[in-house]
C-alpha atoms as a PDB file:
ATOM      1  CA  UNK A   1      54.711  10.175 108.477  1.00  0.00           C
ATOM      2  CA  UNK A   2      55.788  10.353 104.689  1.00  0.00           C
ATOM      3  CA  UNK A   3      54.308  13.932 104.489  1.00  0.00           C
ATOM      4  CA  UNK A   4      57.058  14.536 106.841  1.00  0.00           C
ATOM      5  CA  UNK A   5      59.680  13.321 104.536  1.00  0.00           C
ATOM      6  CA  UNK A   6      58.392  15.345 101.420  1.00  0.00           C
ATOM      7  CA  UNK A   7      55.989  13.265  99.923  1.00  0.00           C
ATOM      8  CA  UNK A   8      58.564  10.722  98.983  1.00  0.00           C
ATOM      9  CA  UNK A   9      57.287   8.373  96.226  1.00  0.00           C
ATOM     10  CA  UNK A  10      56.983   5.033  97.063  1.00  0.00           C
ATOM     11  CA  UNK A  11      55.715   1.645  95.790  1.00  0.00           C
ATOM     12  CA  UNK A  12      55.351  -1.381  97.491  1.00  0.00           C
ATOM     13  CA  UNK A  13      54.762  -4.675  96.014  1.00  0.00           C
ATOM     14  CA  UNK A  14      54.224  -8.261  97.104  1.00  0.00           C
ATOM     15  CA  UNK A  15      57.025 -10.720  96.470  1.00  0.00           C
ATOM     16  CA  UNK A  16      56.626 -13.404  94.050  1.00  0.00           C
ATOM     17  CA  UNK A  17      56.338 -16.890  95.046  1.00  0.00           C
ATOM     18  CA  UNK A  18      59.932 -17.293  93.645  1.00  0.00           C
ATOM     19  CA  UNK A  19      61.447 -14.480  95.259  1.00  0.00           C
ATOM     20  CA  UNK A  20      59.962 -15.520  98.371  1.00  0.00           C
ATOM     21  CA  UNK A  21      61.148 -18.638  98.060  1.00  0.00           C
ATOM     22  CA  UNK A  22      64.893 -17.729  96.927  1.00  0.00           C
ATOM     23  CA  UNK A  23      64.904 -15.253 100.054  1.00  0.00           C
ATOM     24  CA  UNK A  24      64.153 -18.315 102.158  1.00  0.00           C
ATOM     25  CA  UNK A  25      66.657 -20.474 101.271  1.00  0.00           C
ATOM     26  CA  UNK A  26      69.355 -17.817 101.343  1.00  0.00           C
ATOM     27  CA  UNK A  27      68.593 -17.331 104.555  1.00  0.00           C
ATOM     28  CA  UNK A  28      68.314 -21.072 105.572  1.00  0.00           C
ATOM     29  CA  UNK A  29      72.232 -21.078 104.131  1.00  0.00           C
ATOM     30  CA  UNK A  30      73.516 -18.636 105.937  1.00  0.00           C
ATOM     31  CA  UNK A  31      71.933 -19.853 109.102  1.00  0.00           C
ATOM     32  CA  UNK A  32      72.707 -23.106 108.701  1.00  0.00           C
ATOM     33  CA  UNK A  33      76.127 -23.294 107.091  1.00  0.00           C
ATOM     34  CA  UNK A  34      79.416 -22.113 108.714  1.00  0.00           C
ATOM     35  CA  UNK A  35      80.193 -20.281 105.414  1.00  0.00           C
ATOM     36  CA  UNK A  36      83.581 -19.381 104.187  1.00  0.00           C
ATOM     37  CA  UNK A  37      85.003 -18.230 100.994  1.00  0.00           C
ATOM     38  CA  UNK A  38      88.720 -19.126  99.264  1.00  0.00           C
ATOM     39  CA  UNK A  39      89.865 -17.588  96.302  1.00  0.00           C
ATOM     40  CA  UNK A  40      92.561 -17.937  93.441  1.00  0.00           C
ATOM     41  CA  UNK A  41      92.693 -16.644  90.205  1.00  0.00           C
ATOM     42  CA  UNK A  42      93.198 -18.011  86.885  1.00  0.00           C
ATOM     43  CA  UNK A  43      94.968 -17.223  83.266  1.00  0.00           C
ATOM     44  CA  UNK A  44      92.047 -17.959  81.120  1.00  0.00           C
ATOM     45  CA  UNK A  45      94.608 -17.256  77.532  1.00  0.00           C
ATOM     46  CA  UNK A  46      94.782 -20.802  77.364  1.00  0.00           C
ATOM     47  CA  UNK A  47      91.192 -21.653  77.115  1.00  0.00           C
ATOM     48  CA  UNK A  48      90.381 -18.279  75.143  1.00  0.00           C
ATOM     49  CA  UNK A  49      93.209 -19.458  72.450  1.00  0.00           C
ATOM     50  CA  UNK A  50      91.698 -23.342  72.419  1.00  0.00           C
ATOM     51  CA  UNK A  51      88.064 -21.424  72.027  1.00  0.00           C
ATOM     52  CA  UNK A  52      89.391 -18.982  69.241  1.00  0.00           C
ATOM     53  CA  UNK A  53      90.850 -21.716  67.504  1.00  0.00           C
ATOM     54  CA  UNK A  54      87.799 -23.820  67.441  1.00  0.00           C
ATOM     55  CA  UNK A  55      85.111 -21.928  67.987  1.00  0.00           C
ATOM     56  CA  UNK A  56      83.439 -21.456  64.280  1.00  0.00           C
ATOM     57  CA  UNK A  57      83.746 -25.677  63.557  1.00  0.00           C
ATOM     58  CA  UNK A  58      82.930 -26.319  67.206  1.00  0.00           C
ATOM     59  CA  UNK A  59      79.242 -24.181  66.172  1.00  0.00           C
ATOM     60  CA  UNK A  60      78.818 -25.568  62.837  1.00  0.00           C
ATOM     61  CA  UNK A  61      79.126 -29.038  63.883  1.00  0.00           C
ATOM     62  CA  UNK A  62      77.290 -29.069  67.096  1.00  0.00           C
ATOM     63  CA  UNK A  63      75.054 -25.919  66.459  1.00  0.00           C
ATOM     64  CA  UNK A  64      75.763 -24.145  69.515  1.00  0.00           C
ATOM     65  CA  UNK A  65      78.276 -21.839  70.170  1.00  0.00           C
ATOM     66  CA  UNK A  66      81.256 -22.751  72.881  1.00  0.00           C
ATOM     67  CA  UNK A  67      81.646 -20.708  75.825  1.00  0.00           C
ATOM     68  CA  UNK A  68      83.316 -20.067  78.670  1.00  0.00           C
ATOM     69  CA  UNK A  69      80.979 -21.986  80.812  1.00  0.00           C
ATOM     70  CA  UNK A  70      81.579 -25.235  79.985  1.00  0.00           C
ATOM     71  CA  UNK A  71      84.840 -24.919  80.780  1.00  0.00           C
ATOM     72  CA  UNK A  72      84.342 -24.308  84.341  1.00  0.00           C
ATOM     73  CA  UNK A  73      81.562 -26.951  84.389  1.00  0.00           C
ATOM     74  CA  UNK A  74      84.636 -29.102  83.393  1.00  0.00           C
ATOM     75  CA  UNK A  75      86.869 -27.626  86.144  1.00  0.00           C
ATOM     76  CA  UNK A  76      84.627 -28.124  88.594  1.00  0.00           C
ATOM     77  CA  UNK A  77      84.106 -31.821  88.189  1.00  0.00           C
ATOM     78  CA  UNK A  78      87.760 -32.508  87.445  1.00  0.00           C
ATOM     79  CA  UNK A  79      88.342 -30.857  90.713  1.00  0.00           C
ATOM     80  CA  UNK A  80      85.145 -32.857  92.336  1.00  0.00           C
ATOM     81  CA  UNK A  81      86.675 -35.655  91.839  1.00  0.00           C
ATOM     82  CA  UNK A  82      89.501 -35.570  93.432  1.00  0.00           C
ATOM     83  CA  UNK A  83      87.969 -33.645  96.406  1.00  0.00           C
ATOM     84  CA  UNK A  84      84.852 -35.532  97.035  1.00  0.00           C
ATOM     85  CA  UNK A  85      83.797 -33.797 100.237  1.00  0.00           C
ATOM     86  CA  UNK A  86      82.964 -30.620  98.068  1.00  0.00           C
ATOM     87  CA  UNK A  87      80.909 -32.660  96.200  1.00  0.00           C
ATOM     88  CA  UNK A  88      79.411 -33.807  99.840  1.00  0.00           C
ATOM     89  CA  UNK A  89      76.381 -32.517 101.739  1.00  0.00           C
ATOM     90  CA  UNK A  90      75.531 -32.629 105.521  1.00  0.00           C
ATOM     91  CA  UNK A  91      71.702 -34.487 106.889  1.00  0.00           C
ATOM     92  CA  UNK A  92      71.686 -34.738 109.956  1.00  0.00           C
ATOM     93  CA  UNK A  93      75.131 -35.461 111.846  1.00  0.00           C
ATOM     94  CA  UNK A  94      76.024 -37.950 108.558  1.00  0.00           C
ATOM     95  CA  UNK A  95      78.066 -36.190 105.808  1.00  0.00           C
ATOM     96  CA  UNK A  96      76.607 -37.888 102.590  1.00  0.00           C
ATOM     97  CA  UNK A  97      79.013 -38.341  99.748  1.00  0.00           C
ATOM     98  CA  UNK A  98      77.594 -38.560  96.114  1.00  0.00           C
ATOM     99  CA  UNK A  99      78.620 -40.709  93.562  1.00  0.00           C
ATOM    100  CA  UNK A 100      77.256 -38.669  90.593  1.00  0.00           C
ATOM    101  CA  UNK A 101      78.068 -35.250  89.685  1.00  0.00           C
ATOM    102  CA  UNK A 102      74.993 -32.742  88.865  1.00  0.00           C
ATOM    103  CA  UNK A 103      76.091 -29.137  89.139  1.00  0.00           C
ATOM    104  CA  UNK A 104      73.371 -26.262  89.467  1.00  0.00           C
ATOM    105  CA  UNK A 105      73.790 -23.503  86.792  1.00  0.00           C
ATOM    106  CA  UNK A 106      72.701 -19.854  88.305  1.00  0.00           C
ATOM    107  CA  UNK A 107      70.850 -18.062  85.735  1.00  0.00           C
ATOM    108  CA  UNK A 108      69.405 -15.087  86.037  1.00  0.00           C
ATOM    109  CA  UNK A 109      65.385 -14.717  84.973  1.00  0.00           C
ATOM    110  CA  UNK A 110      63.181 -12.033  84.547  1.00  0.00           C
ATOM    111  CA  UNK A 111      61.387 -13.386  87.913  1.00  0.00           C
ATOM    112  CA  UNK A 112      64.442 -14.070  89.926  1.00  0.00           C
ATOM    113  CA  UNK A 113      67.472 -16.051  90.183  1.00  0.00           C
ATOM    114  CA  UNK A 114      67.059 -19.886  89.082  1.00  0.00           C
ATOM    115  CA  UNK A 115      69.647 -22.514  89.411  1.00  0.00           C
ATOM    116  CA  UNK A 116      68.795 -25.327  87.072  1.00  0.00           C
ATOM    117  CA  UNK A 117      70.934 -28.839  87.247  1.00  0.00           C
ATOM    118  CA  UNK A 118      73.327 -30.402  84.553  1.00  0.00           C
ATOM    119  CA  UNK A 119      72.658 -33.999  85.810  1.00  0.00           C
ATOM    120  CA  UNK A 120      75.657 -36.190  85.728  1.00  0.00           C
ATOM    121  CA  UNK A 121      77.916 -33.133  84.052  1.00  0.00           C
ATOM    122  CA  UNK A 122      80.619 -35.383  84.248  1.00  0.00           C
ATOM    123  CA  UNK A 123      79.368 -37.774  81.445  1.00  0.00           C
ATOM    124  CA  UNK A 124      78.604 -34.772  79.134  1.00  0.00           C
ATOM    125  CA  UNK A 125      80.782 -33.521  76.574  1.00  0.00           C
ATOM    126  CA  UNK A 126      81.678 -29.969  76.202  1.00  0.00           C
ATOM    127  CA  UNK A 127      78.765 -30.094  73.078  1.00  0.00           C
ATOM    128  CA  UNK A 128      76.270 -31.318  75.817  1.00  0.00           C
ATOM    129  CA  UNK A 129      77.193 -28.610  78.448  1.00  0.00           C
ATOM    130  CA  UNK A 130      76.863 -25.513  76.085  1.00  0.00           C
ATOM    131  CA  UNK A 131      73.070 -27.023  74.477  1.00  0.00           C
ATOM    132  CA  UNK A 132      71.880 -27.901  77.714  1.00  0.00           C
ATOM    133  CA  UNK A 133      72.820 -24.523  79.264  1.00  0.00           C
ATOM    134  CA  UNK A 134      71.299 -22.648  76.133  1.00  0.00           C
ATOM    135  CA  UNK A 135      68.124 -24.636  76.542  1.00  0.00           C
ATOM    136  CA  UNK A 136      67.621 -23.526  80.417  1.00  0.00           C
ATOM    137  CA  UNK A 137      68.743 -20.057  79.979  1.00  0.00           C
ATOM    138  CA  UNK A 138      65.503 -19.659  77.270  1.00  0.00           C
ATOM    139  CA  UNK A 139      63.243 -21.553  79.602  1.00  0.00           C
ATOM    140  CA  UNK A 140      64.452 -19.490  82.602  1.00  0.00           C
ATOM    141  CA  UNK A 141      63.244 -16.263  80.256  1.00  0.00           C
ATOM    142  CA  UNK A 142      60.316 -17.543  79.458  1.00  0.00           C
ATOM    143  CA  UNK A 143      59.114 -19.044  82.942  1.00  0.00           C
ATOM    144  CA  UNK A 144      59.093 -22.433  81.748  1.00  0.00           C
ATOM    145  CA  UNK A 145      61.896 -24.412  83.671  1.00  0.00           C
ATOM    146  CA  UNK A 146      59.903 -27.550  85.545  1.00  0.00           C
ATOM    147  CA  UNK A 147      60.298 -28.270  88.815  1.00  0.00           C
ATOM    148  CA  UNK A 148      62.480 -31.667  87.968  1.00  0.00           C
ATOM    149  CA  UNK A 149      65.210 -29.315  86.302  1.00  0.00           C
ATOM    150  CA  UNK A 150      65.705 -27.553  89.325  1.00  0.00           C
ATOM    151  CA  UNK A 151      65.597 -29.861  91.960  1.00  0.00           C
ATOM    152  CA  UNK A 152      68.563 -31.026  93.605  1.00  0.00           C
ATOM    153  CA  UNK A 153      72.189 -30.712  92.589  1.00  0.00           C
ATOM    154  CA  UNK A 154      75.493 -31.647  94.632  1.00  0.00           C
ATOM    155  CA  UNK A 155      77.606 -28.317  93.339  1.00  0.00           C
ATOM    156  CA  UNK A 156      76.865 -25.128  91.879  1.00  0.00           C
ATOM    157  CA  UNK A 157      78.567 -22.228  89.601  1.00  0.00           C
ATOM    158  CA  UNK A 158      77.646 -18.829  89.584  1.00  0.00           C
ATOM    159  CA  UNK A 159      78.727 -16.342  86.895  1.00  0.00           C
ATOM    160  CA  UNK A 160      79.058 -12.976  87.825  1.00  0.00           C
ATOM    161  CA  UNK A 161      81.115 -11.950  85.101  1.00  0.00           C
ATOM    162  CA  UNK A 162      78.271 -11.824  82.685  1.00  0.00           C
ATOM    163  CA  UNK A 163      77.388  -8.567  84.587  1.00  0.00           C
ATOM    164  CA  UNK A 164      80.657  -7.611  85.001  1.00  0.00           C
ATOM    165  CA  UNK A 165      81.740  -8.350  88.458  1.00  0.00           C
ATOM    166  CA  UNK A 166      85.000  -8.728  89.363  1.00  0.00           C
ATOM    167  CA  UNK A 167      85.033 -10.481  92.766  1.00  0.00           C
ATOM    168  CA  UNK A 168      81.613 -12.217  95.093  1.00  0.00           C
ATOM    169  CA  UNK A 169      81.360 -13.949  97.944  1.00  0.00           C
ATOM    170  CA  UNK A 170      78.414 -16.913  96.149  1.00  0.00           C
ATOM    171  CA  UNK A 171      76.135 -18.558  98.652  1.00  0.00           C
ATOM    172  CA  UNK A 172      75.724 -21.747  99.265  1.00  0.00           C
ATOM    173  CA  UNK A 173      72.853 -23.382  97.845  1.00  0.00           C
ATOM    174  CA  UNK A 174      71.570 -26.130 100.095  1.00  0.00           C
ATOM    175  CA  UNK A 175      71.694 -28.497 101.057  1.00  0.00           C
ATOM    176  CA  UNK A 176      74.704 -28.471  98.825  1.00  0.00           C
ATOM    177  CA  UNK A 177      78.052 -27.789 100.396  1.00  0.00           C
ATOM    178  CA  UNK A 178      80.308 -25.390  98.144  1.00  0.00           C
ATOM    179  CA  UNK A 179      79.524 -23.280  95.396  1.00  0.00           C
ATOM    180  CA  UNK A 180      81.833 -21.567  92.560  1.00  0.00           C
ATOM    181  CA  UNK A 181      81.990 -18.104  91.837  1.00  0.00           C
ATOM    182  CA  UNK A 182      83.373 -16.986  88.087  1.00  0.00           C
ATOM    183  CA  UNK A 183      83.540 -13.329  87.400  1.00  0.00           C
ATOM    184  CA  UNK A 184      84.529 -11.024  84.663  1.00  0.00           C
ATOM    185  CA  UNK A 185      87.902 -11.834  82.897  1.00  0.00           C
ATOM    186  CA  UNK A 186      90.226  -8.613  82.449  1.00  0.00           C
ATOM    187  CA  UNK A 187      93.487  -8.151  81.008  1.00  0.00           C
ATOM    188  CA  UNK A 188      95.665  -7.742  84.320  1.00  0.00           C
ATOM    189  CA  UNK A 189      99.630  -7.349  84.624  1.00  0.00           C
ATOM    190  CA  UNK A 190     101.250 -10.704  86.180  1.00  0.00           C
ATOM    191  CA  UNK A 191     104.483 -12.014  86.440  1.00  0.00           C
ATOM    192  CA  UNK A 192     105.664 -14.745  84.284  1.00  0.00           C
ATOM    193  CA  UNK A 193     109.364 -16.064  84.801  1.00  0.00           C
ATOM    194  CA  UNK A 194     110.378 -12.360  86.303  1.00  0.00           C
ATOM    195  CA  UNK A 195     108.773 -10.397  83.923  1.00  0.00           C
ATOM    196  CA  UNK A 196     105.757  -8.567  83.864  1.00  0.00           C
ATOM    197  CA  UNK A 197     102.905  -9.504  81.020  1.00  0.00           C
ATOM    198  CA  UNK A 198      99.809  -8.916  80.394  1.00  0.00           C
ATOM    199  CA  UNK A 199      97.289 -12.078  80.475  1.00  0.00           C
ATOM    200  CA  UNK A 200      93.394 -12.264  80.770  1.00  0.00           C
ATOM    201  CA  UNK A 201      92.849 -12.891  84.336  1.00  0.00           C
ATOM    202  CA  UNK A 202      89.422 -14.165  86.391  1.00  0.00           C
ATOM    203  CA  UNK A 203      89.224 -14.630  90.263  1.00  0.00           C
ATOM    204  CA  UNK A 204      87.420 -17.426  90.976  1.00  0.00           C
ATOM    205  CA  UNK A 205      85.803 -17.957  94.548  1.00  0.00           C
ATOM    206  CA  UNK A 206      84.689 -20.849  96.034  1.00  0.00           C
ATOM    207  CA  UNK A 207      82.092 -20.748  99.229  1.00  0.00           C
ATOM    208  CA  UNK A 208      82.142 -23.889 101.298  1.00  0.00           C
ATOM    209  CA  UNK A 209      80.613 -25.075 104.246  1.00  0.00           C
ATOM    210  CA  UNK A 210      83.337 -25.103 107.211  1.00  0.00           C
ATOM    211  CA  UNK A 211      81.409 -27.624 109.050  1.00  0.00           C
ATOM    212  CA  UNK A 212      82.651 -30.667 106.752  1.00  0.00           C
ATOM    213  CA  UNK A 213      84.940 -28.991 104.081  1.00  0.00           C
ATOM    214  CA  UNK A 214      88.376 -27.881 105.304  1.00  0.00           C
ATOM    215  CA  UNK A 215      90.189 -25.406 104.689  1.00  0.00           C
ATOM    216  CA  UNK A 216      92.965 -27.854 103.120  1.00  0.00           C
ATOM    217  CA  UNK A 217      90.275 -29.524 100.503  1.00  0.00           C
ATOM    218  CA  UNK A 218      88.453 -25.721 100.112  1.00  0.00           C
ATOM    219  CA  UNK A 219      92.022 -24.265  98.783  1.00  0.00           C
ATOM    220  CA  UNK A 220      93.276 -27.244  96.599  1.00  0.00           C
ATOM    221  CA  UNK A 221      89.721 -27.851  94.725  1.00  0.00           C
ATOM    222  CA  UNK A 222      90.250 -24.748  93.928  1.00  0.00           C
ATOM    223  CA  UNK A 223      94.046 -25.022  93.044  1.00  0.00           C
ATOM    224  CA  UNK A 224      93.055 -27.815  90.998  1.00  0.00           C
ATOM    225  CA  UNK A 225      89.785 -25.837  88.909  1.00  0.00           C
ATOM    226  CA  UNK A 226      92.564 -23.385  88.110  1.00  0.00           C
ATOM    227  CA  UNK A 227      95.414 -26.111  87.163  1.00  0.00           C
ATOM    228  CA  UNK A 228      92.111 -27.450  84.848  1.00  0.00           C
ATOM    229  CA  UNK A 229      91.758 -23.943  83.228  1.00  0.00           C
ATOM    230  CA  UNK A 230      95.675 -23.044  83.083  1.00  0.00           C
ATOM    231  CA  UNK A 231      95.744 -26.763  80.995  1.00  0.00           C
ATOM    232  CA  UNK A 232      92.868 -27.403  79.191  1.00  0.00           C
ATOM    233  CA  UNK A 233      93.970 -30.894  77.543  1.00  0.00           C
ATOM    234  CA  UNK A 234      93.811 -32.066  81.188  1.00  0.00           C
ATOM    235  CA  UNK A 235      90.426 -31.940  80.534  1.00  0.00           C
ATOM    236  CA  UNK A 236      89.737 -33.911  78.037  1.00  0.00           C
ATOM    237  CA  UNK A 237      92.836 -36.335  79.140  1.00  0.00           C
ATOM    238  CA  UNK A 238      91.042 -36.829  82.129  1.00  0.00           C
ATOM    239  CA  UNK A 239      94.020 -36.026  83.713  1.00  0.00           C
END
């Protein structure tokens, strides 16, 4: 009895389709996966002083300005690669292992949480990352992502940090098999050669499904996104 309670105002309202359907599948991932989570952090001066340095040429000759993201996108496959059961997924008792590379990018939407796909991110350019991401995150505002852009995906990355979070545990989004967490990036004191400095620090966190991944494979994909970050020119040495 809410009269009981003092009247307490109240509104209830139906879910959207979406919502419904994005509270569906998170709970088909945690039901389904045996989910754990691994973290590391990285020192992101390196790729803040390769950004600052390029940054207004990098917009003025490709018309869209270079983030952060891109970078990780870049990480991520680097660190794909050489892991390929993160890039994995489990149908039935077969683990399938995929020979292309499309990695979901979480974007938030004024109707829910979207994850639309970079197909085969690891023949795009840094250029081709940032447009593509601009494009979905104005078609995620305005409702008009299609069905083919999110559909599918053998990885995902989910940025916390634009809100300001510091640390996450990401879900899985299946039938994929891992998923990356970035957060904020903060100026924290570390210790270089025995002496503390300050650096811009981000803990990255990577959810994987136990039932195929290891913990081995879980901690040095990882290792090797923040070896990526930490070295930037690995990146584009393919290295």
């Amino acid at each position: 009895d809410f009269a009981a309670l003092g009247d307490s105002p109240e509104e209830r309202v139906p879910m959207s389709r979406l919502r419904a359907r994005i509270a569906e599948r998170l709970i088909q991932s945690q039901s389904t996966n045996a989910i754990l989570t691994t973290f590391n952090e990285v020192n992101m001066k390196p790729v803040m002083d390769l950004r600052a340095k390029y940054k207004d040429r990098f917009e003025k000759e490709h018309g869209v300005k270079l983030g952060f993201m891109s970078f990780f996108v870049k990480a991520a496959v680097h660190a794909l690669k050489k892991y390929p059961v993160i890039n994995a997924s489990v149908d039935g008792n077969d683990i399938v292992y995929h020979g292309y590379f499309d990695i979901g990018i979480a974007v938030g939407s004024p109707r829910g949480l979207v994850v639309p796909i970079l197909r085969n991110a690891d023949q795009m350019s840094l250029a081709d990352i940032e447009k593509k991401i601009a494009e979905y995150g104005t078609k995620a505002r305005d409702g008009k992502l299609s069905l083919e852009e999110l559909t599918g995906g053998t990885f995902s990355i989910s940025n916390g940090g634009t809100f300001g979070s510091m640390l996450s545990t990401p879900i899985i989004n299946p039938p994929q098999s891992a998923i990356l967490g970035v957060h904020a990036t903060k100026d924290r004191a570390v210790v270089e050669d025995g002496q503390i400095v300050i650096r811009p620090m981000n803990y990255l966190a990577m959810s994987y499904d136990h039932r195929i991944i290891d913990g081995r494979e879980a901690v040095l994909g990882l290792v090797a996104m923040k070896e990526a970050l930490e070295d930037p020119a690995r990146l584009l040495l393919d290295l």
